[in-house]
PDB file of N, CA and C in Angstrom:
ATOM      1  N   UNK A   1       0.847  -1.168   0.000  1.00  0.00           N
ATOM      2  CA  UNK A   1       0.000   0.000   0.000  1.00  0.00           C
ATOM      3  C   UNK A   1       0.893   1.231   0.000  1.00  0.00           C
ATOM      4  N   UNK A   2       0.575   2.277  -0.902  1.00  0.00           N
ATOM      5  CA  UNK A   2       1.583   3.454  -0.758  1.00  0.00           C
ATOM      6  C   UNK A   2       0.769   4.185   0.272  1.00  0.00           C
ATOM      7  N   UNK A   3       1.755   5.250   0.735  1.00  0.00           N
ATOM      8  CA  UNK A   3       1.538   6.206   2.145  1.00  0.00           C
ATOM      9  C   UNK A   3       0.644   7.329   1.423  1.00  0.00           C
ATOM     10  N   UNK A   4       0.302   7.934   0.860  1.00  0.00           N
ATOM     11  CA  UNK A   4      -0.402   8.353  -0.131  1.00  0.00           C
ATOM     12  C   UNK A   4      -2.074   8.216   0.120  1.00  0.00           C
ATOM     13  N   UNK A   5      -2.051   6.862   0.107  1.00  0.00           N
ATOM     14  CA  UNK A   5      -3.491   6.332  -0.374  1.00  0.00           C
ATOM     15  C   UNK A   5      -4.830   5.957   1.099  1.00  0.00           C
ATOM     16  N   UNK A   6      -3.438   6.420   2.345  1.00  0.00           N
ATOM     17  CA  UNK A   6      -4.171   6.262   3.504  1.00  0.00           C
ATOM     18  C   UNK A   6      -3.970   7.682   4.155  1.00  0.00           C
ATOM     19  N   UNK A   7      -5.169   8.004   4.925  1.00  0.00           N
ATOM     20  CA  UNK A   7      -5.552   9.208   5.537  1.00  0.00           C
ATOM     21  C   UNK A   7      -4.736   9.332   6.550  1.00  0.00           C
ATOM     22  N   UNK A   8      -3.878  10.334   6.708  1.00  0.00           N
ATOM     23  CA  UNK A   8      -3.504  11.096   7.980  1.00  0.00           C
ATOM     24  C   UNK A   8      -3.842  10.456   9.110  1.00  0.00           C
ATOM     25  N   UNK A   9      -4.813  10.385   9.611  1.00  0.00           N
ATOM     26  CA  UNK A   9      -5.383   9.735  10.973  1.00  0.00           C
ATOM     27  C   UNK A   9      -5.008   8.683  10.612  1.00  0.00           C
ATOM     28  N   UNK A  10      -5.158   7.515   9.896  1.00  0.00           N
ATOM     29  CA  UNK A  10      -5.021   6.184   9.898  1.00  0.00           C
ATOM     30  C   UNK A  10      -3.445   5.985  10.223  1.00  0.00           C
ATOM     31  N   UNK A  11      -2.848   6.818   9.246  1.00  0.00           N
ATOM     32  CA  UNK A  11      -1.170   6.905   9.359  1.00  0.00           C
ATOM     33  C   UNK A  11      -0.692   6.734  10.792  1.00  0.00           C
ATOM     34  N   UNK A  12      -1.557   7.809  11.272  1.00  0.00           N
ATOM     35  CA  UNK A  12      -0.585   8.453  12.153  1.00  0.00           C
ATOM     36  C   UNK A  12      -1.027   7.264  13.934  1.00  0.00           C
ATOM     37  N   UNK A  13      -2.155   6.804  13.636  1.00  0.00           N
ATOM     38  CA  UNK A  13      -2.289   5.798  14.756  1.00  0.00           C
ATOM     39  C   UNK A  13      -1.630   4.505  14.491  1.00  0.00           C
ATOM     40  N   UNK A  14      -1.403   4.301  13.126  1.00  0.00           N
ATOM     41  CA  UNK A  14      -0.513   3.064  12.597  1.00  0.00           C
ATOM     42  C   UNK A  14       1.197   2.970  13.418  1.00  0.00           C
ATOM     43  N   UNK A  15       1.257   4.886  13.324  1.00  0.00           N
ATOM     44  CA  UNK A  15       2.886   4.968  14.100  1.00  0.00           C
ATOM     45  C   UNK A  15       2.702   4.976  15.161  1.00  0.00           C
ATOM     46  N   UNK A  16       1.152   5.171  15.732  1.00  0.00           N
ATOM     47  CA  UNK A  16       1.420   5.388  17.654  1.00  0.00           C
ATOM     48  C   UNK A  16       1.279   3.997  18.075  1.00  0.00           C
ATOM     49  N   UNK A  17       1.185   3.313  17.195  1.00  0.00           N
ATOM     50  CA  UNK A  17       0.643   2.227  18.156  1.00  0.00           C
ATOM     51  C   UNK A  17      -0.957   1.899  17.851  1.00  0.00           C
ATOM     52  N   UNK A  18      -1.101   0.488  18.427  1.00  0.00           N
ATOM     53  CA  UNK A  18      -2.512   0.219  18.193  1.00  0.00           C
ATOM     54  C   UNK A  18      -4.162   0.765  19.297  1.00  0.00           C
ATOM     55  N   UNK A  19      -4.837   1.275  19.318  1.00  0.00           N
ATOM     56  CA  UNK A  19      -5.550   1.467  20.431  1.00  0.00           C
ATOM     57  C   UNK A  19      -6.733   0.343  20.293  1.00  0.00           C
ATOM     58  N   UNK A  20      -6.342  -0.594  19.863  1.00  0.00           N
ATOM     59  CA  UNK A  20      -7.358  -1.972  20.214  1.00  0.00           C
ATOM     60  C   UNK A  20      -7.178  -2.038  21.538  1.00  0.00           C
ATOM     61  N   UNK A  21      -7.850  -2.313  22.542  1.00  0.00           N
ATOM     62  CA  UNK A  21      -7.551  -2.694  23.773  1.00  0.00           C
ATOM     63  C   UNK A  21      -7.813  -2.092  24.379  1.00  0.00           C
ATOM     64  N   UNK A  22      -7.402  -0.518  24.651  1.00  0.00           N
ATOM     65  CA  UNK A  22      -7.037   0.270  25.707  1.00  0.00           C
ATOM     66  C   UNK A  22      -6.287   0.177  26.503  1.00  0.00           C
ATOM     67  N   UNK A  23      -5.137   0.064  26.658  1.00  0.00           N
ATOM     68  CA  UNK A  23      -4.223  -0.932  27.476  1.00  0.00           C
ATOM     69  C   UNK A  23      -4.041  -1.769  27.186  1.00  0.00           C
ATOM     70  N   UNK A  24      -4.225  -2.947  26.420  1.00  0.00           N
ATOM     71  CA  UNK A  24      -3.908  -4.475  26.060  1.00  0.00           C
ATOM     72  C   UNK A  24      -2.944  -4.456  24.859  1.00  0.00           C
ATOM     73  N   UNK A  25      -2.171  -5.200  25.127  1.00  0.00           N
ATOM     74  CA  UNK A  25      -1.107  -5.706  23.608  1.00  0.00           C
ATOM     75  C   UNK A  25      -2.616  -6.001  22.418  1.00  0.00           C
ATOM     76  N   UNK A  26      -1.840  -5.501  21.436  1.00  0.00           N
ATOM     77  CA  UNK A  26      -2.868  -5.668  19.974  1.00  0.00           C
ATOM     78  C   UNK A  26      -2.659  -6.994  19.904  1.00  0.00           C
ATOM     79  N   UNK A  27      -3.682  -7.400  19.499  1.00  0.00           N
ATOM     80  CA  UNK A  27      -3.850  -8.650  19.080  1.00  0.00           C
ATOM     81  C   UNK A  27      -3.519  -8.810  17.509  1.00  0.00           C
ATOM     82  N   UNK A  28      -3.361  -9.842  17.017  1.00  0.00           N
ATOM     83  CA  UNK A  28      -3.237 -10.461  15.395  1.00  0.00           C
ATOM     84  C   UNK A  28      -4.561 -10.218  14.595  1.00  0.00           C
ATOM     85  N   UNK A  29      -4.569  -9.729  13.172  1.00  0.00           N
ATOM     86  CA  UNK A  29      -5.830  -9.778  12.608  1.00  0.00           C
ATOM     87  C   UNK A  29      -6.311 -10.815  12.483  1.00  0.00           C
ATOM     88  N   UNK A  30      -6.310 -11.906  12.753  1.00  0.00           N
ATOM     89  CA  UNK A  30      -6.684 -13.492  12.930  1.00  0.00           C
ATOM     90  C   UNK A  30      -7.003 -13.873  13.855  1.00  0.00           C
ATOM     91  N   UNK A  31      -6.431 -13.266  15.178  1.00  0.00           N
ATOM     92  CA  UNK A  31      -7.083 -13.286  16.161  1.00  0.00           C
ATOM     93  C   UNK A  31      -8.639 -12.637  16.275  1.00  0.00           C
ATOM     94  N   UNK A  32      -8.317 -11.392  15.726  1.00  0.00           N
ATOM     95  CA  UNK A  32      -9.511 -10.427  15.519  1.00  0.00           C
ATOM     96  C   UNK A  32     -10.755 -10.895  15.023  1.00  0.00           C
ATOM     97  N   UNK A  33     -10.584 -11.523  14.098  1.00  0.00           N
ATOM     98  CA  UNK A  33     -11.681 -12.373  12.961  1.00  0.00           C
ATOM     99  C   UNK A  33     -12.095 -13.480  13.278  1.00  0.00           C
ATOM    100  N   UNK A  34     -11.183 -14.332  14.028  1.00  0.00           N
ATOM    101  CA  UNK A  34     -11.698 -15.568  14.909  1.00  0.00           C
ATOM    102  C   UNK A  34     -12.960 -15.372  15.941  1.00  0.00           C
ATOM    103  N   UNK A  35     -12.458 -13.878  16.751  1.00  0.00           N
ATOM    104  CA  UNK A  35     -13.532 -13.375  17.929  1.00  0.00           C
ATOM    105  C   UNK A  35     -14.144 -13.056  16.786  1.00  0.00           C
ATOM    106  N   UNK A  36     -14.346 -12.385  16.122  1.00  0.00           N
ATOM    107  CA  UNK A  36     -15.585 -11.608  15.270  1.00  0.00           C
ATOM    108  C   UNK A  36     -16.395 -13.269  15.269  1.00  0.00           C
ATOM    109  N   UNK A  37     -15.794 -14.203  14.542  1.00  0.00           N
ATOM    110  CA  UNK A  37     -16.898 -15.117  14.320  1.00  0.00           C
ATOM    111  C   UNK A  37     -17.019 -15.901  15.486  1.00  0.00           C
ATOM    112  N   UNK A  38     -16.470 -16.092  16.422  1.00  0.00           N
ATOM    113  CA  UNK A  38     -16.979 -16.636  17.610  1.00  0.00           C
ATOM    114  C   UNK A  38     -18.217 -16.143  18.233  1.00  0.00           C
ATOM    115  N   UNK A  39     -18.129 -14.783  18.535  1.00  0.00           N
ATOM    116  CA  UNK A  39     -19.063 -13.837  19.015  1.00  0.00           C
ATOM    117  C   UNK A  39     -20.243 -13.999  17.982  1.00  0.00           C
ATOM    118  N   UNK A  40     -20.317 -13.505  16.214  1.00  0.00           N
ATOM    119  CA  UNK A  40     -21.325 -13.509  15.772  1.00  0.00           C
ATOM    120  C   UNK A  40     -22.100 -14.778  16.063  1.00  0.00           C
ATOM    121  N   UNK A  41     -21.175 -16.304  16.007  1.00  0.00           N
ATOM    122  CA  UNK A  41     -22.045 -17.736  15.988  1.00  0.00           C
ATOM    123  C   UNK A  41     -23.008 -17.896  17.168  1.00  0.00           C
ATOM    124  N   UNK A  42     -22.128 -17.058  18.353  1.00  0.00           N
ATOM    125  CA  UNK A  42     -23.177 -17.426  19.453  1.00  0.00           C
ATOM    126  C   UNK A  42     -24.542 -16.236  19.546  1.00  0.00           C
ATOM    127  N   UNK A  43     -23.967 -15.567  19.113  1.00  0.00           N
ATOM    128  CA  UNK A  43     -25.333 -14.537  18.921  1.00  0.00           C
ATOM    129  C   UNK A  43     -26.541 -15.030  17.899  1.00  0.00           C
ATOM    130  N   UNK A  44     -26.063 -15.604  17.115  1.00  0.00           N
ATOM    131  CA  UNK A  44     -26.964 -16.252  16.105  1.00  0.00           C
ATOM    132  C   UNK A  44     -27.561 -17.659  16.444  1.00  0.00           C
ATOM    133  N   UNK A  45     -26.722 -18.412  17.514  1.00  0.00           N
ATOM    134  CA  UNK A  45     -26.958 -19.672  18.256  1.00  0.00           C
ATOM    135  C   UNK A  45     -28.279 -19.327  19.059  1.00  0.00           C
ATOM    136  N   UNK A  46     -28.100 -17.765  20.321  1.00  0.00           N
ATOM    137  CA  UNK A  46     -29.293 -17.596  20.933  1.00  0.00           C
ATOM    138  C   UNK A  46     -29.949 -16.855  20.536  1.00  0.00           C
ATOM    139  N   UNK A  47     -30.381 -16.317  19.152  1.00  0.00           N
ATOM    140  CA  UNK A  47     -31.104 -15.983  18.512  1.00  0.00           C
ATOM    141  C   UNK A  47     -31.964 -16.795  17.688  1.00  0.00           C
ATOM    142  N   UNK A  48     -31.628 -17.975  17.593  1.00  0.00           N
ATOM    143  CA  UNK A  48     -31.952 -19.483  17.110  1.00  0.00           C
ATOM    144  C   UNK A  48     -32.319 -20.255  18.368  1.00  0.00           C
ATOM    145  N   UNK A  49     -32.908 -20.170  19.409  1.00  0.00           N
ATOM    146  CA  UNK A  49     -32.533 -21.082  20.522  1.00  0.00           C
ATOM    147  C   UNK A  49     -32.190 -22.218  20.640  1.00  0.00           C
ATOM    148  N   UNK A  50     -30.248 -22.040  19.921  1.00  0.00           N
ATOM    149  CA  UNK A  50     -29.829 -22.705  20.198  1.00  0.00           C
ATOM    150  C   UNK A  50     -29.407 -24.251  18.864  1.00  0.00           C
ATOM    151  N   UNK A  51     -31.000 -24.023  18.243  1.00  0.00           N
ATOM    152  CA  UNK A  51     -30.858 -24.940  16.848  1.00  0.00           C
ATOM    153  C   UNK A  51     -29.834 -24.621  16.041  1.00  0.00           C
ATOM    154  N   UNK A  52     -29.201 -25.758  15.888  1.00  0.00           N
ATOM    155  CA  UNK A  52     -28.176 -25.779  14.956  1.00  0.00           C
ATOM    156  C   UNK A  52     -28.348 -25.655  13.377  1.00  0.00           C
ATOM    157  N   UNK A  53     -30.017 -26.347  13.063  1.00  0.00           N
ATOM    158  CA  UNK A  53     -29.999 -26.423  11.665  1.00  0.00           C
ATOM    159  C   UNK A  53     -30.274 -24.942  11.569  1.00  0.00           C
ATOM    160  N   UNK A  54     -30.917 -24.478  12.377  1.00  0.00           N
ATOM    161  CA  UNK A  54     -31.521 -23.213  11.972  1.00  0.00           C
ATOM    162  C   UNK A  54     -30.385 -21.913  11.965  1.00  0.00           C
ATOM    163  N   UNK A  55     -29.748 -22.434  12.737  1.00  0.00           N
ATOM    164  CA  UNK A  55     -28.476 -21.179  12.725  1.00  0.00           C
ATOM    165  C   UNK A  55     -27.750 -21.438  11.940  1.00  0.00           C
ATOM    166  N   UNK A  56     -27.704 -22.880  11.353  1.00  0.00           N
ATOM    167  CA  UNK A  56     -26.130 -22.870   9.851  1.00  0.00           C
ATOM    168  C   UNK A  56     -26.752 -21.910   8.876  1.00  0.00           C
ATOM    169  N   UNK A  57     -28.477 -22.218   8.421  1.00  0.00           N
ATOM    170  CA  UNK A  57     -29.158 -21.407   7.453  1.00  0.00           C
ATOM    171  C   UNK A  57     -28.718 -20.228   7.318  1.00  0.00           C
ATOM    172  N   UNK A  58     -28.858 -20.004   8.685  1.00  0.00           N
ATOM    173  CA  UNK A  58     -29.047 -18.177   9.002  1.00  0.00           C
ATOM    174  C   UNK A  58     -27.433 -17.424   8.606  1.00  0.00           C
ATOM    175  N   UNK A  59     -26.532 -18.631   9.258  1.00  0.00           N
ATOM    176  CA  UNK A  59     -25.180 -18.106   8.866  1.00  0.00           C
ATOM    177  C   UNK A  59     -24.920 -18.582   7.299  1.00  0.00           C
ATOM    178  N   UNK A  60     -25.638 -19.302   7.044  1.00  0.00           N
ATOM    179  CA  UNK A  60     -25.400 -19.548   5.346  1.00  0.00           C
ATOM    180  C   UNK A  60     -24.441 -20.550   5.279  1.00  0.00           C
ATOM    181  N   UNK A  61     -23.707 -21.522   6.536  1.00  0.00           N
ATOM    182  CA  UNK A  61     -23.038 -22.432   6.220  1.00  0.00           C
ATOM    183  C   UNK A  61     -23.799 -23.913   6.663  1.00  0.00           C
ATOM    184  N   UNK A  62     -22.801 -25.059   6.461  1.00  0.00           N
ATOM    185  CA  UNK A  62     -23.534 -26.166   6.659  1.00  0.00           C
ATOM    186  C   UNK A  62     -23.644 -26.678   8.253  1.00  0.00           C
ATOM    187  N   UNK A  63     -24.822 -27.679   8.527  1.00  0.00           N
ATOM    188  CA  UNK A  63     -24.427 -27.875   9.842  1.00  0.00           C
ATOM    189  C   UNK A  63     -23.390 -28.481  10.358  1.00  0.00           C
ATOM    190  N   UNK A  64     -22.566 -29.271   9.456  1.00  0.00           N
ATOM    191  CA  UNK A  64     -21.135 -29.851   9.723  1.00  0.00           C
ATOM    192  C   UNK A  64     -20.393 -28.476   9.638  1.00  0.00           C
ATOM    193  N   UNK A  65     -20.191 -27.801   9.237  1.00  0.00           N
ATOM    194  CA  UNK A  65     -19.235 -26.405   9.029  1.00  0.00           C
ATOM    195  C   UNK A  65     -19.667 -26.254  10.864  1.00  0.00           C
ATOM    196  N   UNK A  66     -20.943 -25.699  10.627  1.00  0.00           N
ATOM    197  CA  UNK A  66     -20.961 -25.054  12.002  1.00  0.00           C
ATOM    198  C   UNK A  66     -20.406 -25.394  12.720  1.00  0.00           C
ATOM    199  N   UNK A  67     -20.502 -26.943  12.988  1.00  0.00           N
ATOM    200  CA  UNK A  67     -20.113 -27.667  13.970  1.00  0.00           C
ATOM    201  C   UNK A  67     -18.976 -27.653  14.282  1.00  0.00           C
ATOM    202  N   UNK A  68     -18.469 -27.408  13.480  1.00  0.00           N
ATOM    203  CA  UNK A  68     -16.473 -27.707  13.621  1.00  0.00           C
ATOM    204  C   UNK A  68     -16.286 -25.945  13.641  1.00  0.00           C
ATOM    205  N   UNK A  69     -16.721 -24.969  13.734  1.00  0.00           N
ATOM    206  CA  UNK A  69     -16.342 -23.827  13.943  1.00  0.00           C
ATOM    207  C   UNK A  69     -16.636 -23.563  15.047  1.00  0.00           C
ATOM    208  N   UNK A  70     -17.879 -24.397  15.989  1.00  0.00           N
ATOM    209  CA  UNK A  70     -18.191 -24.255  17.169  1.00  0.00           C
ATOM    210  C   UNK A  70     -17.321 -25.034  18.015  1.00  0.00           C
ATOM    211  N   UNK A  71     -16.580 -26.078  17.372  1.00  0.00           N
ATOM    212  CA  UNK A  71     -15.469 -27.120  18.027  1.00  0.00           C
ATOM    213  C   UNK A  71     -14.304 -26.445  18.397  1.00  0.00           C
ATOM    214  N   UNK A  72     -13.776 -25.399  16.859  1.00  0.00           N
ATOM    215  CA  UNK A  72     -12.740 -24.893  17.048  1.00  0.00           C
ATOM    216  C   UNK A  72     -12.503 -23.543  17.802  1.00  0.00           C
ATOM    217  N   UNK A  73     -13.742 -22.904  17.938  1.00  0.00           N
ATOM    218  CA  UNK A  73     -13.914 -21.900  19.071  1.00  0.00           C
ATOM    219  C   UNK A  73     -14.279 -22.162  20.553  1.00  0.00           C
ATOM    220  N   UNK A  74     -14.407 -23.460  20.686  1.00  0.00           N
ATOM    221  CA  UNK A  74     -14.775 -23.790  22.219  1.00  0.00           C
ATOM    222  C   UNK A  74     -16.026 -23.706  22.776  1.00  0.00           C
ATOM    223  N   UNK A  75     -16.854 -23.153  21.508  1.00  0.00           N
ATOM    224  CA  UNK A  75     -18.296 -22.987  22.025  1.00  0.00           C
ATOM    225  C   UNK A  75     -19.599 -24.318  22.122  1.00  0.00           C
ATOM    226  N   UNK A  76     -20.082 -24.609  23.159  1.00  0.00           N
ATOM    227  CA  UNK A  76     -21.264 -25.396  23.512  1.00  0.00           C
ATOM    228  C   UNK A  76     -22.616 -24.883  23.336  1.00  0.00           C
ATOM    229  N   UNK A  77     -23.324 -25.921  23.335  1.00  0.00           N
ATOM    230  CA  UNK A  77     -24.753 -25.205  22.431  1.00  0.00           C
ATOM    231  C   UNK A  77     -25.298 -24.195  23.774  1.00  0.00           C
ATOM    232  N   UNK A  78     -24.951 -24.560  25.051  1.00  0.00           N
ATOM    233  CA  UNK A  78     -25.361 -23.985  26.167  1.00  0.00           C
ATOM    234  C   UNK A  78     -24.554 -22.823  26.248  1.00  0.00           C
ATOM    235  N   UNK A  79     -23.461 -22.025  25.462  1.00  0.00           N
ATOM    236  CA  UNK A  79     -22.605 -20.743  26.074  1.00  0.00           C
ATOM    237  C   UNK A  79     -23.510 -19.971  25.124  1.00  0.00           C
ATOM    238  N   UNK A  80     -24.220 -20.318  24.330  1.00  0.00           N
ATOM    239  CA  UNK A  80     -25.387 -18.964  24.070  1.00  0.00           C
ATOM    240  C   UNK A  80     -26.429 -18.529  24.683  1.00  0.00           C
ATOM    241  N   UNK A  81     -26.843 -19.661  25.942  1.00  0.00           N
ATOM    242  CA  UNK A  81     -27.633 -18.596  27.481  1.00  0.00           C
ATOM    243  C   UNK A  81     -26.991 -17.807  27.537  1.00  0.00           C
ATOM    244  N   UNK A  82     -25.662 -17.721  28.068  1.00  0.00           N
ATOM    245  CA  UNK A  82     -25.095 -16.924  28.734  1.00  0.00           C
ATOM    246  C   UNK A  82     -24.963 -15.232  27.941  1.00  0.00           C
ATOM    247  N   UNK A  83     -25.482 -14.987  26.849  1.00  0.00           N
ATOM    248  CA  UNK A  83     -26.069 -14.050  25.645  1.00  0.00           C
ATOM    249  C   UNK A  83     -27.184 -13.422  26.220  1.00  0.00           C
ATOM    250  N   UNK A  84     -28.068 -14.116  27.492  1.00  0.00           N
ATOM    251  CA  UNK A  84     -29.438 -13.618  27.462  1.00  0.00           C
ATOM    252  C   UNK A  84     -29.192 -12.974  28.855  1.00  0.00           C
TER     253      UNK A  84
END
């Protein structure tokens, strides 16, 4: 990316440092995107109560997908109470 093509502000927090956190070491953009979809699945889990077929729909993937994204995030069909 040339220096050019990004705004002043973006620049200039790029050189201070990250303010993800407020205090916390920045995390990895992979890290970032992992929580993004951890967080969205369970929101969509107890917005679904909890049904799996109904929440792969909703997320547009399969219920085997889901399943193994809910495996690999640590999430149980029960950590989407904890949403309400």
């Amino acid at each position: 990316m040339y220096p050019n093509c990004v705004s002043k502000r973006i620049a200039g927090r790029a050189k201070a440092g990250s303010e993800i956190g407020a205090g916390k070491t920045a995390a990895t953009l992979a890290a970032h995107v992992a929580e993004a979809e951890r967080r969205h699945i369970l929101i969509v889990l107890a917005a679904n109560s909890e049904r799996i077929a109904e929440t792969a729909a909703q997320l547009g993937i399969s219920r085997k997908n889901l399943w193994e994204k809910m495996k690999k995030h640590g999430i149980r069909v029960t950590d989407a109470d904890s949403l309400n």
